[in-house]
N, C-alpha and C. Protein backbone atom coordinates (compact mmCIF):
# COMPACT_ATOMS: atom_id res chain seq x y z
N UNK A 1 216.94 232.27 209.90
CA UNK A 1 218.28 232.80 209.77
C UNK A 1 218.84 232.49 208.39
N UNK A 2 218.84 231.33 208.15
CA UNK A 2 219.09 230.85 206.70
C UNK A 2 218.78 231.99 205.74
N UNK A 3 216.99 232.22 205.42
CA UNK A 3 216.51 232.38 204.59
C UNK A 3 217.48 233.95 204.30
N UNK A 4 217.37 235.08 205.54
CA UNK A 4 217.94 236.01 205.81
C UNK A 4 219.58 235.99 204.93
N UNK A 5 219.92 235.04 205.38
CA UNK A 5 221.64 234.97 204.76
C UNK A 5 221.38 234.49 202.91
N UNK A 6 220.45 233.68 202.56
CA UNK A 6 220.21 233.95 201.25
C UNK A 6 220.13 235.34 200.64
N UNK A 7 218.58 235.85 201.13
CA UNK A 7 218.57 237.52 200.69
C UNK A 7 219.56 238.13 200.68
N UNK A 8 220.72 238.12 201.44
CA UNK A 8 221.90 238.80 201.16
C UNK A 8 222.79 238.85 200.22
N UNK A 9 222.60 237.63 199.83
CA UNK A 9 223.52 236.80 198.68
C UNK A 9 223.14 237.32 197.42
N UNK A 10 222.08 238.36 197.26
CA UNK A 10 221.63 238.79 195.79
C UNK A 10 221.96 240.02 195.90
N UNK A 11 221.66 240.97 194.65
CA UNK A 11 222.32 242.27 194.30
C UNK A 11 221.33 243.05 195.30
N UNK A 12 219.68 242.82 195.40
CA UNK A 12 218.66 243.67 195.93
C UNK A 12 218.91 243.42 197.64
N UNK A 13 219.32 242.16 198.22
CA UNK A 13 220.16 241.95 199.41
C UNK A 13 221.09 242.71 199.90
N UNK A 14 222.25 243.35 198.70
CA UNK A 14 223.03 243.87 199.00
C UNK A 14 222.69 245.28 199.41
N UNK A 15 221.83 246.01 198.73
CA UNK A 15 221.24 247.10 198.15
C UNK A 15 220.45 247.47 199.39
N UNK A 16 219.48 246.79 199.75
CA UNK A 16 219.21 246.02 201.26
C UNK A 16 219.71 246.50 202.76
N UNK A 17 220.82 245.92 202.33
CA UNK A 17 221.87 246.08 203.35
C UNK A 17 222.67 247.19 203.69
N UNK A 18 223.08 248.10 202.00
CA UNK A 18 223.24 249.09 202.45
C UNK A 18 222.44 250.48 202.90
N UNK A 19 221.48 250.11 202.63
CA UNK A 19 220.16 251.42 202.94
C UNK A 19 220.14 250.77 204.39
N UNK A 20 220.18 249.65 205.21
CA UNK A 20 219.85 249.28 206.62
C UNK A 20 221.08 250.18 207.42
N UNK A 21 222.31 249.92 206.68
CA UNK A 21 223.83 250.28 207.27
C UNK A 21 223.84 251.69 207.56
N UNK A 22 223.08 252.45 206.09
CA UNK A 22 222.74 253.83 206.83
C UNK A 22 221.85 254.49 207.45
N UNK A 23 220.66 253.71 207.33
CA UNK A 23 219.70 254.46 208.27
C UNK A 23 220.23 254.34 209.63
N UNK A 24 220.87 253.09 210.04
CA UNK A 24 221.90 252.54 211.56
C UNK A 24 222.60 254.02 211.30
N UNK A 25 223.11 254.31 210.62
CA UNK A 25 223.91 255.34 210.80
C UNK A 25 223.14 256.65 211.38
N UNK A 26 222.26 257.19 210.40
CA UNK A 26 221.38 258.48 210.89
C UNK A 26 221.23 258.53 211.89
N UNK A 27 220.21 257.09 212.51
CA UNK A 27 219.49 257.44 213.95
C UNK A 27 220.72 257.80 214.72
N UNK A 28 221.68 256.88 214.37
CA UNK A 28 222.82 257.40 215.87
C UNK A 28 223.28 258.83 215.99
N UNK A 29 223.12 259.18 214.84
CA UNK A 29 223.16 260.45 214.30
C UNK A 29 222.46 261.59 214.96
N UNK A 30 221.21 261.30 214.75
CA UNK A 30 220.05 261.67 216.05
C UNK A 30 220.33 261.77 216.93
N UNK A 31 220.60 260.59 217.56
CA UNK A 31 220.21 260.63 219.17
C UNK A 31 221.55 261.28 219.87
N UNK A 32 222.61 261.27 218.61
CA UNK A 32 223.56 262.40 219.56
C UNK A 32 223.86 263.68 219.23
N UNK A 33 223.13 264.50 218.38
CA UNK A 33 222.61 265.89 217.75
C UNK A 33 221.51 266.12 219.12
N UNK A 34 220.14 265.30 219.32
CA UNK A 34 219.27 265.62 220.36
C UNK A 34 219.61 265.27 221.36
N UNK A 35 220.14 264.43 221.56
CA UNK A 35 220.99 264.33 222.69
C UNK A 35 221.36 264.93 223.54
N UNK A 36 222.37 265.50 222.87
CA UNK A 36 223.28 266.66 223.58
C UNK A 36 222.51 267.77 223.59
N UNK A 37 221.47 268.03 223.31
CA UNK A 37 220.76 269.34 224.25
C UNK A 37 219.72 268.61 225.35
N UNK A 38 219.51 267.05 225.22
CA UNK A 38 219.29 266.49 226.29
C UNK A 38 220.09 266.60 227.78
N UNK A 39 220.87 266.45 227.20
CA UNK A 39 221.96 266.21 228.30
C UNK A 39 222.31 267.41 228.92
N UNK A 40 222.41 268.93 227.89
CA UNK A 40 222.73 270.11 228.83
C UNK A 40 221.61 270.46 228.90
N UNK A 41 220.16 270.24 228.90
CA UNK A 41 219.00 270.15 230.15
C UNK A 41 218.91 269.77 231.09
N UNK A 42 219.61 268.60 231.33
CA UNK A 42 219.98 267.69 232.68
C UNK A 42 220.81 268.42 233.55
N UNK A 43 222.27 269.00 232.80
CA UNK A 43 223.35 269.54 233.70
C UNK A 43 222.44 270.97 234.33
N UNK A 44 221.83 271.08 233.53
CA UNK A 44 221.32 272.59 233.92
C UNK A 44 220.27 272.49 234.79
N UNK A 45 219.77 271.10 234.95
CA UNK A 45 218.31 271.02 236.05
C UNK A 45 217.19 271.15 235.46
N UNK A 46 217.05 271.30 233.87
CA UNK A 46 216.34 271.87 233.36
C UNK A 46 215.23 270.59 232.56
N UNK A 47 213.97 270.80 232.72
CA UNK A 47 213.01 269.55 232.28
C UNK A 47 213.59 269.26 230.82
N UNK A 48 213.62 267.79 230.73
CA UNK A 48 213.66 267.81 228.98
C UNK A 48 212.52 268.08 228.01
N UNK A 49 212.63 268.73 226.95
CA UNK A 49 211.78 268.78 226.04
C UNK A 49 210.93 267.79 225.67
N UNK A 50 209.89 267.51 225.55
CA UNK A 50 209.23 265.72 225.25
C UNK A 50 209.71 265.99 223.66
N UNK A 51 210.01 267.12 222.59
CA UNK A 51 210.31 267.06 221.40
C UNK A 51 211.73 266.23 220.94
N UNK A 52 212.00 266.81 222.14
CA UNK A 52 213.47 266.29 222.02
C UNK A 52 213.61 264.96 222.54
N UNK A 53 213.04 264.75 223.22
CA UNK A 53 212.93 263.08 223.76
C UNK A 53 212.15 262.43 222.66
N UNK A 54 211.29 262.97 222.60
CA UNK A 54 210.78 261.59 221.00
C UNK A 54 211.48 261.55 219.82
N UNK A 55 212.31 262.63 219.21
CA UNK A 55 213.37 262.67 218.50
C UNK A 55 214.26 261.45 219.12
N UNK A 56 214.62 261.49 219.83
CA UNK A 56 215.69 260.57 220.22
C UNK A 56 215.00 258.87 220.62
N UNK A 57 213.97 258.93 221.11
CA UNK A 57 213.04 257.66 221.12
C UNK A 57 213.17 256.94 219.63
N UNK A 58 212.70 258.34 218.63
CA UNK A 58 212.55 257.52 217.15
C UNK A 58 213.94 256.75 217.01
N UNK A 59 214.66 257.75 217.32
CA UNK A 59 216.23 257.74 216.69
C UNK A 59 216.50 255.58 217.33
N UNK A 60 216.47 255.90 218.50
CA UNK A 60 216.84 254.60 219.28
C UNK A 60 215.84 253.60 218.81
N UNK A 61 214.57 253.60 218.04
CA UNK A 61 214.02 252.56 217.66
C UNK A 61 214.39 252.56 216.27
N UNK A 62 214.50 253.14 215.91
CA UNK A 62 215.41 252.93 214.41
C UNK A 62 216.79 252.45 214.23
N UNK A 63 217.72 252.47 215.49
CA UNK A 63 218.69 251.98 215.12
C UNK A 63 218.62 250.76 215.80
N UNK A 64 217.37 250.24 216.78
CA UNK A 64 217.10 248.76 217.14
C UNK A 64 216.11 247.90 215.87
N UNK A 65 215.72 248.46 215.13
CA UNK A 65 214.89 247.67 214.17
C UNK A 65 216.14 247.38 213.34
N UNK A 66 216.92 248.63 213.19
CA UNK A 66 218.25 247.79 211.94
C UNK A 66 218.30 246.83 212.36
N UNK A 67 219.34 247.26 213.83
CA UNK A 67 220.06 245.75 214.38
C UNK A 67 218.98 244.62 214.59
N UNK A 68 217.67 244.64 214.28
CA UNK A 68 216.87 243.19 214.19
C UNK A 68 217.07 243.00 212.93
N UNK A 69 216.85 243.85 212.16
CA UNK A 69 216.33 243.63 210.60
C UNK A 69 217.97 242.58 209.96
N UNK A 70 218.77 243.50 210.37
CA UNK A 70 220.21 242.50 209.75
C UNK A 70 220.55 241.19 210.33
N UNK A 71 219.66 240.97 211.75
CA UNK A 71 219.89 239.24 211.83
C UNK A 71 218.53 238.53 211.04
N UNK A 72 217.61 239.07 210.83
CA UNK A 72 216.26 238.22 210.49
C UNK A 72 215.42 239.10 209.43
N UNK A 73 215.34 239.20 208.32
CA UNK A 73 214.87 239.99 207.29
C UNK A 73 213.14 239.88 207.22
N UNK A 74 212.51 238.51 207.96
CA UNK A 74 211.46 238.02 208.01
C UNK A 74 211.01 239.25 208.57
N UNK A 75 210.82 240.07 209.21
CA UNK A 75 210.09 241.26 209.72
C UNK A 75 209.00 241.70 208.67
N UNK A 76 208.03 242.12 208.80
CA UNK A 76 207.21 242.64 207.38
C UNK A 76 207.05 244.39 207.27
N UNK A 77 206.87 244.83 206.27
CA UNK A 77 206.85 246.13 205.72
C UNK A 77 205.88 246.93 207.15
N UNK A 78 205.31 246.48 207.63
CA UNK A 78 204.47 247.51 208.65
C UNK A 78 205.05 248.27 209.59
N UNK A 79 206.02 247.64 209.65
CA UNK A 79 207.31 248.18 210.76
C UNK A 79 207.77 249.39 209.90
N UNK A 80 207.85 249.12 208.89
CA UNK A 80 208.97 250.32 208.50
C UNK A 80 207.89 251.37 207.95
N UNK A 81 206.99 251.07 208.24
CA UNK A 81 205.26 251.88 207.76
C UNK A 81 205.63 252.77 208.88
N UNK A 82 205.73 251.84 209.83
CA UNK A 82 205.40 252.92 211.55
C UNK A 82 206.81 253.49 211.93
N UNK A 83 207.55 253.04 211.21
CA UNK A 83 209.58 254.00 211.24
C UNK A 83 209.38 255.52 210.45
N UNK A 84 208.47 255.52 209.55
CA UNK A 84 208.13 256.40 208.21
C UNK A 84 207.38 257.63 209.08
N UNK A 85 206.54 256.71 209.75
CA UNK A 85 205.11 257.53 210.13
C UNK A 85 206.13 258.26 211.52
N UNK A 86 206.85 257.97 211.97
CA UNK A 86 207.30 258.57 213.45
C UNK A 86 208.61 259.65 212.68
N UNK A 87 209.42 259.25 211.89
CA UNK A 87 210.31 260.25 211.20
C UNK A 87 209.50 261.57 210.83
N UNK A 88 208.26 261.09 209.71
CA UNK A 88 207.39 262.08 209.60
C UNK A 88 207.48 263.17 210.15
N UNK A 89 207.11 262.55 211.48
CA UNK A 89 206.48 263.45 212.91
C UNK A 89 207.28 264.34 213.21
N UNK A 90 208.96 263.33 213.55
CA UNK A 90 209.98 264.18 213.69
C UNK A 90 210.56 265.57 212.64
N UNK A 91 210.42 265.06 211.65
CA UNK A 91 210.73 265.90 210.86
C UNK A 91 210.01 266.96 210.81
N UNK A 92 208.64 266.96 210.72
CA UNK A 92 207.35 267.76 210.93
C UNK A 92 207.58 269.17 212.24
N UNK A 93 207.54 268.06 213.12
CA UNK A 93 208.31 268.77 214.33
C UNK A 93 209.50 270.57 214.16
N UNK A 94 210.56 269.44 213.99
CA UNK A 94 211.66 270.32 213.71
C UNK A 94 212.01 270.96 212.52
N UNK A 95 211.21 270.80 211.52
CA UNK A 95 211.33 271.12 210.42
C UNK A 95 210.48 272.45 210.58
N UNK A 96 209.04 272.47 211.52
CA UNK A 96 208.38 273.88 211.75
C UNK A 96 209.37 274.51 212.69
N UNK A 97 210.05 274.55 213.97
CA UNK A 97 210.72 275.02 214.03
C UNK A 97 212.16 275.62 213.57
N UNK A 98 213.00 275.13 212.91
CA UNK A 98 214.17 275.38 212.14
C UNK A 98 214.13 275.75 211.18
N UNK A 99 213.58 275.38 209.87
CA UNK A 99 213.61 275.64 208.10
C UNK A 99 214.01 277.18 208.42
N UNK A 100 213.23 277.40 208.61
CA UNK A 100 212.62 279.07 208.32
C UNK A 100 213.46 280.12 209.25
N UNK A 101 214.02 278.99 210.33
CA UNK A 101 214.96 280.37 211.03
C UNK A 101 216.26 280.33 210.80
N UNK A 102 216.72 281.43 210.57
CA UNK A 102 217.90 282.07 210.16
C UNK A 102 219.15 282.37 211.02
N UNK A 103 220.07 281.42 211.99
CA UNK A 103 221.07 281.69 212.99
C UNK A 103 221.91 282.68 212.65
N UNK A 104 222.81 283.14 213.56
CA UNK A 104 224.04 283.60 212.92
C UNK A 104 224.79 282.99 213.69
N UNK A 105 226.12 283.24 213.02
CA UNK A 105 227.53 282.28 213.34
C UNK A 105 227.37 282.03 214.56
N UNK A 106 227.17 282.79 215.58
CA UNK A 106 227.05 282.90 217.14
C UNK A 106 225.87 282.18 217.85
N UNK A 107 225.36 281.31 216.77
CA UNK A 107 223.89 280.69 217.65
C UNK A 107 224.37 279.60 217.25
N UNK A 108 225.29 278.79 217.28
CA UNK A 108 225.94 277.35 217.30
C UNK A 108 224.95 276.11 217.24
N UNK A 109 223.55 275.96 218.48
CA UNK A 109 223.20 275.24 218.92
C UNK A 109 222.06 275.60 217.86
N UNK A 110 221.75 276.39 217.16
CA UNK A 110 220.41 276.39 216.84
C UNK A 110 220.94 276.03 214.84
N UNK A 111 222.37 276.18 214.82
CA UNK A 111 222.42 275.64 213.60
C UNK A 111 222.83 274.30 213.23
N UNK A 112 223.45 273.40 214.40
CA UNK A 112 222.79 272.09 214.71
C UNK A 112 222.19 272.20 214.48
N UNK A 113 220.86 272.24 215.35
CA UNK A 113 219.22 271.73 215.09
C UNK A 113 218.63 271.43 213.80
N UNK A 114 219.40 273.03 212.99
CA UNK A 114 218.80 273.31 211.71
C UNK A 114 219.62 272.35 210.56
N UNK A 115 220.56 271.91 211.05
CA UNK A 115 221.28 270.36 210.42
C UNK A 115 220.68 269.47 210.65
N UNK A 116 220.55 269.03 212.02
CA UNK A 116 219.82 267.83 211.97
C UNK A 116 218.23 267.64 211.75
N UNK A 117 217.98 268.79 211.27
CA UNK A 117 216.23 268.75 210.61
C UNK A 117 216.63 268.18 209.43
N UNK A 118 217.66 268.04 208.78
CA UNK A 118 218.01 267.53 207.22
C UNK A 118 218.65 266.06 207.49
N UNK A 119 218.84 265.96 208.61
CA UNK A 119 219.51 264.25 209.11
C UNK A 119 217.79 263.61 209.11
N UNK A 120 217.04 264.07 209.78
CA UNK A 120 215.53 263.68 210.15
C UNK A 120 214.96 263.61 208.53
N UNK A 121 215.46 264.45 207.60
CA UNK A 121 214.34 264.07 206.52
C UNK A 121 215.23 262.52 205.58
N UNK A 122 216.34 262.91 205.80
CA UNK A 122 217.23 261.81 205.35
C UNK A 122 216.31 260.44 206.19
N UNK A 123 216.84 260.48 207.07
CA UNK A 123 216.02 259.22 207.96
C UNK A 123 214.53 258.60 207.23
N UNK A 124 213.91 259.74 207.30
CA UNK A 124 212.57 260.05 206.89
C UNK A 124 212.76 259.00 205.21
N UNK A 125 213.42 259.84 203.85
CA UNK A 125 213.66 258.74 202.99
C UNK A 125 213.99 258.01 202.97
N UNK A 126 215.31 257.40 203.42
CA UNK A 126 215.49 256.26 203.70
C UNK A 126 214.71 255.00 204.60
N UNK A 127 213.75 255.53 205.19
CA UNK A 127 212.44 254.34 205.50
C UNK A 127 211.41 254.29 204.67
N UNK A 128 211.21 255.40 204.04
CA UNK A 128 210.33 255.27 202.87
C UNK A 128 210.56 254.65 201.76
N UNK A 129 211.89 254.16 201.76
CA UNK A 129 212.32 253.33 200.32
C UNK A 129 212.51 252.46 200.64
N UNK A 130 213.03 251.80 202.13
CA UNK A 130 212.66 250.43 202.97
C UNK A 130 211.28 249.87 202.68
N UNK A 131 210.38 250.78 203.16
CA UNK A 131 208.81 250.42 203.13
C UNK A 131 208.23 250.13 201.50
N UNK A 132 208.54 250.83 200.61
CA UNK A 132 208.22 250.62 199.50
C UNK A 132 209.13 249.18 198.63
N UNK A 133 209.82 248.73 199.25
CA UNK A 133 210.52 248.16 198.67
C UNK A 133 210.31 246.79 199.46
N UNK A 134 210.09 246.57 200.57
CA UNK A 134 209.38 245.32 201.40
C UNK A 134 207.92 245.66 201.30
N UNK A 135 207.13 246.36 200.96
CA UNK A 135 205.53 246.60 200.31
C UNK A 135 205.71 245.43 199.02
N UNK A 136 206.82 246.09 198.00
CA UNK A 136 206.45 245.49 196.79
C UNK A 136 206.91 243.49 196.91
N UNK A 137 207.98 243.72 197.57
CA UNK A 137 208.59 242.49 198.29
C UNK A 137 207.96 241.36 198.86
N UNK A 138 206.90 242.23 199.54
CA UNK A 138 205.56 241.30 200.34
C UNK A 138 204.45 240.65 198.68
N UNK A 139 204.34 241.62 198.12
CA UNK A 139 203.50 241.62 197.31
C UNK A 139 203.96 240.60 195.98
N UNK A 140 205.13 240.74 195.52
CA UNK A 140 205.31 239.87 194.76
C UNK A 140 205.87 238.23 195.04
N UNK A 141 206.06 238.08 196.13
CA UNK A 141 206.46 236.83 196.95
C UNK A 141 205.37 236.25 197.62
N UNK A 142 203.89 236.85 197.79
CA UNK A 142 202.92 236.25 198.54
C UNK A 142 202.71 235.07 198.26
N UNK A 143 202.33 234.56 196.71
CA UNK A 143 201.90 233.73 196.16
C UNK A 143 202.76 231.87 196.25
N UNK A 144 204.24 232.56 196.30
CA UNK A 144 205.27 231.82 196.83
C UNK A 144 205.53 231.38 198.17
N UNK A 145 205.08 231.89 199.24
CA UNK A 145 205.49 231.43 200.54
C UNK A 145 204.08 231.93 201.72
N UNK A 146 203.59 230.50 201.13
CA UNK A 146 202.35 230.47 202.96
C UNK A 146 202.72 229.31 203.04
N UNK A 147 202.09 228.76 204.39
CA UNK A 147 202.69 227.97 205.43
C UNK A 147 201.75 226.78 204.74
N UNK A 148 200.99 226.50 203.83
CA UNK A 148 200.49 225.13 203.39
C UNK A 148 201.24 224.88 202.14
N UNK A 149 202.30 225.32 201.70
CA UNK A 149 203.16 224.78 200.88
C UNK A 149 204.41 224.53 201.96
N UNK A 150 204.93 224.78 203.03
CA UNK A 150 205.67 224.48 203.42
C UNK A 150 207.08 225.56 203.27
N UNK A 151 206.66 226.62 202.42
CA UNK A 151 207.54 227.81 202.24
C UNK A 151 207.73 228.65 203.14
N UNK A 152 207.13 229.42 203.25
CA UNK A 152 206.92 230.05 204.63
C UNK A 152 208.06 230.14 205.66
N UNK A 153 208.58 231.58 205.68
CA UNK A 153 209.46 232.10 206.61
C UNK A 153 208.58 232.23 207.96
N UNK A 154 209.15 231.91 208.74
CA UNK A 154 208.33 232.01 210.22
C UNK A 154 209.32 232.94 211.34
């Protein structure tokens, strides 16, 4: 916990903190854009999409890794490897369906979608600059903290 409340205390801490504050933001972002055609599948009786449920899976593990990541920073870059790799997907996903189609004013729900394909790539960078940035993080701190010097975050 300590070590965590140090990292904060610097400019790249801060910097840190605010890329965590918004990705917290996106996913919630997510999961209530997919959501809500979750939900009027339900009212309607209607099976949910598994697209739309793993959209919202990512969404909810992304905004539970923030809320770990801002009490304990010790987490390592692989996590946000596998946050990257599932946005990907999502984006991949909805990005083949939406980019390319063209709503009009009167298709409401489908120009959502075609919004939140641009919330998903947002998501998408913003873990990719997490990951690259606890990659280099891991990499230049190795030499400084293993557990036979007594450094070592645990």
């Amino acid at each position: 916990m300590f070590q965590s409340l140090k990292d904060r205390s610097s400019f790249g801490g801060y910097i840190r903190f605010a890329l965590r504050i918004l990705q917290f933001i996106l996913a919630i972002t997510v999961i209530g854009l997919y959501g809500y055609d979750l939900d009027n599948a339900r009212k309607a009786r209607v099976a949910a999409d598994p697209k739309w449920t793993f959209a919202v899976v990512v969404g909810a593990l992304s905004a539970l890794s923030v809320f770990i990541y801002l009490f304990k920073f010790s987490l390592r870059f692989f996590w946000d490897a596998i946050m990257l790799i599932l946005w990907a997907i999502v984006f991949g996903i909805f990005g083949k369906l939406f980019i390319n189609f063209h709503p009009t004013p009167r298709q409401g729900g489908q120009i959502r979608m075609k919004n939140a394909v641009w919330i998903d790539l947002a998501n998408m960078i913003l873990w990719f600059i997490t990951f690259v940035w606890n990659l280099i993080l891991h990499f230049t701190r190795m030499d400084k903290m293993t557990l036979h010097t007594g450094r070592a975050t645990v």
